[in-house]
N, C-alpha and C. Protein backbone atom coordinates (compact mmCIF):
# COMPACT_ATOMS: atom_id res chain seq x y z
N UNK A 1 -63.94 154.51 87.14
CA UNK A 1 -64.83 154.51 85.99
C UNK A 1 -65.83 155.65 86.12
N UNK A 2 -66.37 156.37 84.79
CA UNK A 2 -66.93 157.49 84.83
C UNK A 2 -68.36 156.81 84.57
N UNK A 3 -69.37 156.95 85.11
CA UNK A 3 -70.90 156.68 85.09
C UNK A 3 -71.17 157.25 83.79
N UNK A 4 -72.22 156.58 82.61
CA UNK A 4 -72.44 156.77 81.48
C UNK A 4 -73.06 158.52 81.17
N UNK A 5 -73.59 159.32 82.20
CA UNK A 5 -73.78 160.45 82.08
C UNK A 5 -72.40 161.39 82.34
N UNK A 6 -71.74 160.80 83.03
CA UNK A 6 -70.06 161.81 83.53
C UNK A 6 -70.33 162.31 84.71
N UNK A 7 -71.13 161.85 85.50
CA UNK A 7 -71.82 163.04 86.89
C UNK A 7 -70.83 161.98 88.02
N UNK A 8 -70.70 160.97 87.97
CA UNK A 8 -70.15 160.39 88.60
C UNK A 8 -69.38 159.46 88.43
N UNK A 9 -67.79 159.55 89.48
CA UNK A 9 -67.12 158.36 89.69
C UNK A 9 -66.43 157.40 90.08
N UNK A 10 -66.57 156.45 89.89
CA UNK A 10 -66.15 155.30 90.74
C UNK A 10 -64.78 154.84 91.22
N UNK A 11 -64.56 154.59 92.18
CA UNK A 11 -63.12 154.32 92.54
C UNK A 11 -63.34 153.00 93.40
N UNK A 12 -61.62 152.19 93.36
CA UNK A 12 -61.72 151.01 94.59
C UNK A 12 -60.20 150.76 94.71
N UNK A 13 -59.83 150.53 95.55
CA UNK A 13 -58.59 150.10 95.48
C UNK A 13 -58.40 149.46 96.83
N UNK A 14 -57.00 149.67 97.58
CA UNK A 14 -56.53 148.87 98.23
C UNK A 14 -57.53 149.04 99.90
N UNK A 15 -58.32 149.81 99.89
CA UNK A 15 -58.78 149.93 101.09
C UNK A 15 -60.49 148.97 101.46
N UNK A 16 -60.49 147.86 100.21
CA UNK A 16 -61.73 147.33 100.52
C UNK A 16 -62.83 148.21 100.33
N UNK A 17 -62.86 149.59 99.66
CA UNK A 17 -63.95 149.96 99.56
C UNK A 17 -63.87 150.16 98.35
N UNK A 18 -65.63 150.81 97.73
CA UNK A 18 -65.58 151.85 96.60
C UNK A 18 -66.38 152.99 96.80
N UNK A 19 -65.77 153.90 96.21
CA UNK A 19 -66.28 155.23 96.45
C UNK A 19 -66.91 155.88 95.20
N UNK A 20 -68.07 156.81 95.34
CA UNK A 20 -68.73 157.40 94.61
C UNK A 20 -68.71 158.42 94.72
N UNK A 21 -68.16 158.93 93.43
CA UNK A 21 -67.76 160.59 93.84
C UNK A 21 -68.60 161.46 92.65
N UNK A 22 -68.89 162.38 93.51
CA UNK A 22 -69.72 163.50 92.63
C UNK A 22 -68.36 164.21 91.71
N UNK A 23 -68.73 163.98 89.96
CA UNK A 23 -67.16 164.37 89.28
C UNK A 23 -67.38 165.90 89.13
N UNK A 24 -68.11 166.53 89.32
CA UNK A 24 -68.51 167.96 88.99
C UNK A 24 -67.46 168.76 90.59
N UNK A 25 -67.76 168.41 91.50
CA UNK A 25 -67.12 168.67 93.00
C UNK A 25 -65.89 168.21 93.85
N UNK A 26 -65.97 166.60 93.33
CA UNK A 26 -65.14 165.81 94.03
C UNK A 26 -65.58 165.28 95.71
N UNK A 27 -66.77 165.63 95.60
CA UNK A 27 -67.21 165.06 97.10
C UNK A 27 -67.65 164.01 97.13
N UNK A 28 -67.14 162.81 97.97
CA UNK A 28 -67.38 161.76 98.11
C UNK A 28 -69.48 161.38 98.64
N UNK A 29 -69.73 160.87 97.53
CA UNK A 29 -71.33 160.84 97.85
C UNK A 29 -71.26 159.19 97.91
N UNK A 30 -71.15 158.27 98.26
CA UNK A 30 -71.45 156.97 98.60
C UNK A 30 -70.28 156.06 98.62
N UNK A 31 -69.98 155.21 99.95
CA UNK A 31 -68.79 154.60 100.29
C UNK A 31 -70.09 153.03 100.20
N UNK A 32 -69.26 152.27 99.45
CA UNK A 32 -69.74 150.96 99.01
C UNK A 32 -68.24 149.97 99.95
N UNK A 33 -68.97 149.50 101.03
CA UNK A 33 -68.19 149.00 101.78
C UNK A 33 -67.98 147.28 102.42
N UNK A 34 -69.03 146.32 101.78
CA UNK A 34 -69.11 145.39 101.91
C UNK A 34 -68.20 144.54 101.24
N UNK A 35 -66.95 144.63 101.23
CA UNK A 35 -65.61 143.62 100.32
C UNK A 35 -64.96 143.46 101.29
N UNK A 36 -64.15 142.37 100.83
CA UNK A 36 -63.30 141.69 101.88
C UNK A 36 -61.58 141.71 101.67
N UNK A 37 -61.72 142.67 99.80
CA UNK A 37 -60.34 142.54 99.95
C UNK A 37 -60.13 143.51 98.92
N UNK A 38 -58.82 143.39 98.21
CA UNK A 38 -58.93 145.31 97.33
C UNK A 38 -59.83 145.10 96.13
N UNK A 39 -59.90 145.81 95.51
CA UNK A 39 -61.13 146.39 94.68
C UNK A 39 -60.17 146.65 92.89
N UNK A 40 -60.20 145.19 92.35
CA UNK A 40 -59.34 145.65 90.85
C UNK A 40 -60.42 146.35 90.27
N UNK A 41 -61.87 146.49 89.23
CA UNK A 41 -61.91 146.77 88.98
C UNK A 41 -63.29 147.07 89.37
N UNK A 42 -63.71 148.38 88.57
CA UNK A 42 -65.15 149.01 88.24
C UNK A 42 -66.02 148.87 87.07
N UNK A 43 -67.32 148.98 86.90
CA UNK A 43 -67.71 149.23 85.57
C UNK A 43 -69.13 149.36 86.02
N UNK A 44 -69.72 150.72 85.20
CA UNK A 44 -71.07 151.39 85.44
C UNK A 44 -72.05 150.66 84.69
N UNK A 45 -73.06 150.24 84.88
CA UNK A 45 -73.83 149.40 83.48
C UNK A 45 -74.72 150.68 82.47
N UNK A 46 -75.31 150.68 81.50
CA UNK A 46 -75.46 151.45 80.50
C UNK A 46 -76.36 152.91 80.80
N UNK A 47 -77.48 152.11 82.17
CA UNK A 47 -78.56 153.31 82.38
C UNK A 47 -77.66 153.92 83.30
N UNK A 48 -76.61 153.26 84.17
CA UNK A 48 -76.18 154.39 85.75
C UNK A 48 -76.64 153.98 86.73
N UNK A 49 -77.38 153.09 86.65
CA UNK A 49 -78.20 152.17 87.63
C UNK A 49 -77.39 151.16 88.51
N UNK A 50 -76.39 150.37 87.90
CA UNK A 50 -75.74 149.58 88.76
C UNK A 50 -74.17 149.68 88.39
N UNK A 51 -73.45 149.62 89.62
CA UNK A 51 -72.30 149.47 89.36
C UNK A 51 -71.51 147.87 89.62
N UNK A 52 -70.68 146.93 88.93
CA UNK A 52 -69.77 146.41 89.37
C UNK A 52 -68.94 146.33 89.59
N UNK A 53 -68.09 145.51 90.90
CA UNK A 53 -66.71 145.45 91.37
C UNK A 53 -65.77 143.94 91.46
N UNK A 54 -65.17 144.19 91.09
CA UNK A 54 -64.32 142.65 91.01
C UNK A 54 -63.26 142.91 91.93
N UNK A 55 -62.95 141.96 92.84
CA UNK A 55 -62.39 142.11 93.96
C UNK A 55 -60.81 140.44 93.77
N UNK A 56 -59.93 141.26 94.53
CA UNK A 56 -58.72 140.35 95.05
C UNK A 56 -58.89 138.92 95.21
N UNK A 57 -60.57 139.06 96.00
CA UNK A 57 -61.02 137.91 96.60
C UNK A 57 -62.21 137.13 95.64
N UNK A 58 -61.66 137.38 94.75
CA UNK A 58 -62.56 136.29 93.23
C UNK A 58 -63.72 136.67 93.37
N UNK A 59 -64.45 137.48 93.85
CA UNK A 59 -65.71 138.32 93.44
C UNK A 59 -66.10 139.27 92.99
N UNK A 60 -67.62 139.17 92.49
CA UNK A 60 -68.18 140.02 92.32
C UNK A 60 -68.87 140.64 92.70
N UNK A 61 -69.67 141.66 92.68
CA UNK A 61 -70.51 142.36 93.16
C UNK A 61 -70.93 143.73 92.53
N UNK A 62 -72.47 143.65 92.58
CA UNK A 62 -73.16 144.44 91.79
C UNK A 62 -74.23 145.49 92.88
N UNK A 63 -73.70 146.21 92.85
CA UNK A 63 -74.30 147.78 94.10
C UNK A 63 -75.44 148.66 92.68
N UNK A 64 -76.48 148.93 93.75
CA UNK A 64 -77.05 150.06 93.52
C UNK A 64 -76.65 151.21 93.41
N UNK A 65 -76.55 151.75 92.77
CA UNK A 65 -76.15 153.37 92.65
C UNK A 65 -76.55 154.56 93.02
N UNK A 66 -77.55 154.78 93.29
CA UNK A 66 -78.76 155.53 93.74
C UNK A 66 -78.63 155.30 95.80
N UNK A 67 -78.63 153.83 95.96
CA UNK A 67 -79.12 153.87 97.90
C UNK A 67 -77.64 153.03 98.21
N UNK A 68 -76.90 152.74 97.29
CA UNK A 68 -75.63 152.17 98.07
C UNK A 68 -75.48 150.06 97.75
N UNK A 69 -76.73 149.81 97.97
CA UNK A 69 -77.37 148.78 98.36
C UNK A 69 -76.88 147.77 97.65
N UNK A 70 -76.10 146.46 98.15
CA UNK A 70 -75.48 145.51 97.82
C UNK A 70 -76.71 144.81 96.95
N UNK A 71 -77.14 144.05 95.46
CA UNK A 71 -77.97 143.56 94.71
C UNK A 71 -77.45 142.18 94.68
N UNK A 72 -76.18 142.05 94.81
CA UNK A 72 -75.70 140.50 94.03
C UNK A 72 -74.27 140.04 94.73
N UNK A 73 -73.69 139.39 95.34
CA UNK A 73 -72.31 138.74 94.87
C UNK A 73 -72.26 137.35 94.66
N UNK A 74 -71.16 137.56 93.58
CA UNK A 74 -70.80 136.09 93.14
C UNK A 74 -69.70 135.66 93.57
N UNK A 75 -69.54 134.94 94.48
CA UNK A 75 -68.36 134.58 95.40
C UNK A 75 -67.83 133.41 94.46
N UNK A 76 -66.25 133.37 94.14
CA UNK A 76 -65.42 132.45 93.55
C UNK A 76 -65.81 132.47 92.34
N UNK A 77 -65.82 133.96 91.45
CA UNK A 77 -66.78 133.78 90.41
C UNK A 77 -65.07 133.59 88.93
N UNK A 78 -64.07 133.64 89.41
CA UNK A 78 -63.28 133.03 88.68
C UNK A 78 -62.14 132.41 89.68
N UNK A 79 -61.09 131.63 89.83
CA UNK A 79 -59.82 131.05 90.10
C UNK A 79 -58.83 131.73 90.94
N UNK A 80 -58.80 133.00 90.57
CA UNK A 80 -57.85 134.01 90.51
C UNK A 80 -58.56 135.14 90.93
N UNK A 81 -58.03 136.04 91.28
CA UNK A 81 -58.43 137.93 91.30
C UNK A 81 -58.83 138.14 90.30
N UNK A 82 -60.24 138.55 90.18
CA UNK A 82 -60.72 139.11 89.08
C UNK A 82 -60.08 140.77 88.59
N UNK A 83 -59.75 140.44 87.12
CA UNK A 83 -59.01 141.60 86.99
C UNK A 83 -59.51 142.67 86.40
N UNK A 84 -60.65 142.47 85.71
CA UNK A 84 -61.84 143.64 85.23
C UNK A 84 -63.43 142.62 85.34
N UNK A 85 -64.03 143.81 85.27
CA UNK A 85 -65.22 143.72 84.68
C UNK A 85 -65.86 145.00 84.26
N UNK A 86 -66.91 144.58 83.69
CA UNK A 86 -67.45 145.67 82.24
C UNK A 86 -68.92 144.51 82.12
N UNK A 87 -70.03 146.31 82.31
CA UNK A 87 -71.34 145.72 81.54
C UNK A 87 -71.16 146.02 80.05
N UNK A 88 -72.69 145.44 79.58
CA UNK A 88 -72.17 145.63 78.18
C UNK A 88 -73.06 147.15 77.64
N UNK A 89 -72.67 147.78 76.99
CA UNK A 89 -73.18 149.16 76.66
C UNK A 89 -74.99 149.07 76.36
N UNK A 90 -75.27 148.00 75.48
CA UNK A 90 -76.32 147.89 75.18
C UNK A 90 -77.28 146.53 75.99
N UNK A 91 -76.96 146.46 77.16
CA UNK A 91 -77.43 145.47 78.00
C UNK A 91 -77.42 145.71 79.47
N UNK A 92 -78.49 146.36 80.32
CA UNK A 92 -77.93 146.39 81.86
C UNK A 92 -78.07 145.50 82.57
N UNK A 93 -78.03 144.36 82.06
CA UNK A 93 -77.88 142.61 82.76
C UNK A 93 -76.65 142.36 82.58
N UNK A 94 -76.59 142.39 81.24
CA UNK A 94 -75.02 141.54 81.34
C UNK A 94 -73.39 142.32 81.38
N UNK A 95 -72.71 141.71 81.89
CA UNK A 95 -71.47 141.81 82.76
C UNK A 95 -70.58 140.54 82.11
N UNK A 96 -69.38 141.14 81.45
CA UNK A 96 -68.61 140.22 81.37
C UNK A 96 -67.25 140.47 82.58
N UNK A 97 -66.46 139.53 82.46
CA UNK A 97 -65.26 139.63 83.54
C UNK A 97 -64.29 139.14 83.28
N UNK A 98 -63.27 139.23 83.73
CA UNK A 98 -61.90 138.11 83.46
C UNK A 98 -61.04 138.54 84.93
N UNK A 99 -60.29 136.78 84.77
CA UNK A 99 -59.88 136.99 86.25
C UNK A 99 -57.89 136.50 85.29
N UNK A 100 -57.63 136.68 86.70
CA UNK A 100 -56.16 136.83 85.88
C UNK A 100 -55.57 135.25 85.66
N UNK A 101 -55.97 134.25 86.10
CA UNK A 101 -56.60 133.05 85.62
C UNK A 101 -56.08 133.03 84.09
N UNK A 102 -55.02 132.95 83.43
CA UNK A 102 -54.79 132.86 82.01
C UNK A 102 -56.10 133.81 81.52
N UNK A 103 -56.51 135.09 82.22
CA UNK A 103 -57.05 136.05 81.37
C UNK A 103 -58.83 135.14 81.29
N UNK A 104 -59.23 134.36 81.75
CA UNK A 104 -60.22 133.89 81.23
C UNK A 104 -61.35 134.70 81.12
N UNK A 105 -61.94 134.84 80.42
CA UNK A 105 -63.46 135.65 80.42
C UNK A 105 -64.74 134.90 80.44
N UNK A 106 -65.47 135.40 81.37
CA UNK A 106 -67.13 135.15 81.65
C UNK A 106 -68.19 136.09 81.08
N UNK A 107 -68.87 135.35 80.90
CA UNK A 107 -70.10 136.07 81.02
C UNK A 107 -70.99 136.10 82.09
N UNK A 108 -72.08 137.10 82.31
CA UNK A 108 -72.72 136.69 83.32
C UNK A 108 -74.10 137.38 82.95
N UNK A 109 -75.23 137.26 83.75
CA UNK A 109 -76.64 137.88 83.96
C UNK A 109 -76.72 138.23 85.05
N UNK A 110 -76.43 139.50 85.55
CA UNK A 110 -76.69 140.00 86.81
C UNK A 110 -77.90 139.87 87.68
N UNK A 111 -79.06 139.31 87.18
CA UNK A 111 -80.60 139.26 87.15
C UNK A 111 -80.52 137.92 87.99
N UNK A 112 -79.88 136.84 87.18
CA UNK A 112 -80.15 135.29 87.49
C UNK A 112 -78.92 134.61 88.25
């Protein structure tokens, strides 16, 4: 996922991490490394401020963007492998998700 300015972007996959890459260079500027299992999806929230990751292992998790810094996880936050998540353009709290769970979708408040 491309950060709402384009300066940066996000990757995760099978190695338990996510990476932050400067898109202008391609140099890896921040390895987000606290997961326990692969990394389905990404999503930048509206300012660039936080990123989320939905993981193999039914979580979530919401990193700082700026120092790296783990803010939130929601452990068992659907049934299944969460298969996306996405903030919402005009909200940098909320985060919806769906896990592959018959597709179900959440909402959430990253705050509370």
């Amino acid at each position: 996922a491309f950060s709402p300015c384009g300066q940066t972007l996000a990757t995760g996959g099978g190695a338990f991490t996510v990476i932050l890459w400067d898109a202008q260079t391609g140099k890896a500027e921040l390895m987000l490394e606290k997961l326990t299992d692969w990394v389905t999806s990404v999503s930048f929230s509206a300012d660039g401020a936080r990123l989320a990751s939905g993981s193999g292992d039914r979580s979530i998790r919401v990193w700082d963007t700026a120092t790296g810094a783990l803010l939130r996880t929601m452990p068992h936050a659907h049934d299944s492998l969460v298969s996306w998540v996405h903030f919402s353009p005009s909200n940098n709290r909320r985060l919806a998700s769906a896990g592959y769970e018959w597709m179900v979708t959440k909402q959430w408040d990253v705050d509370s």
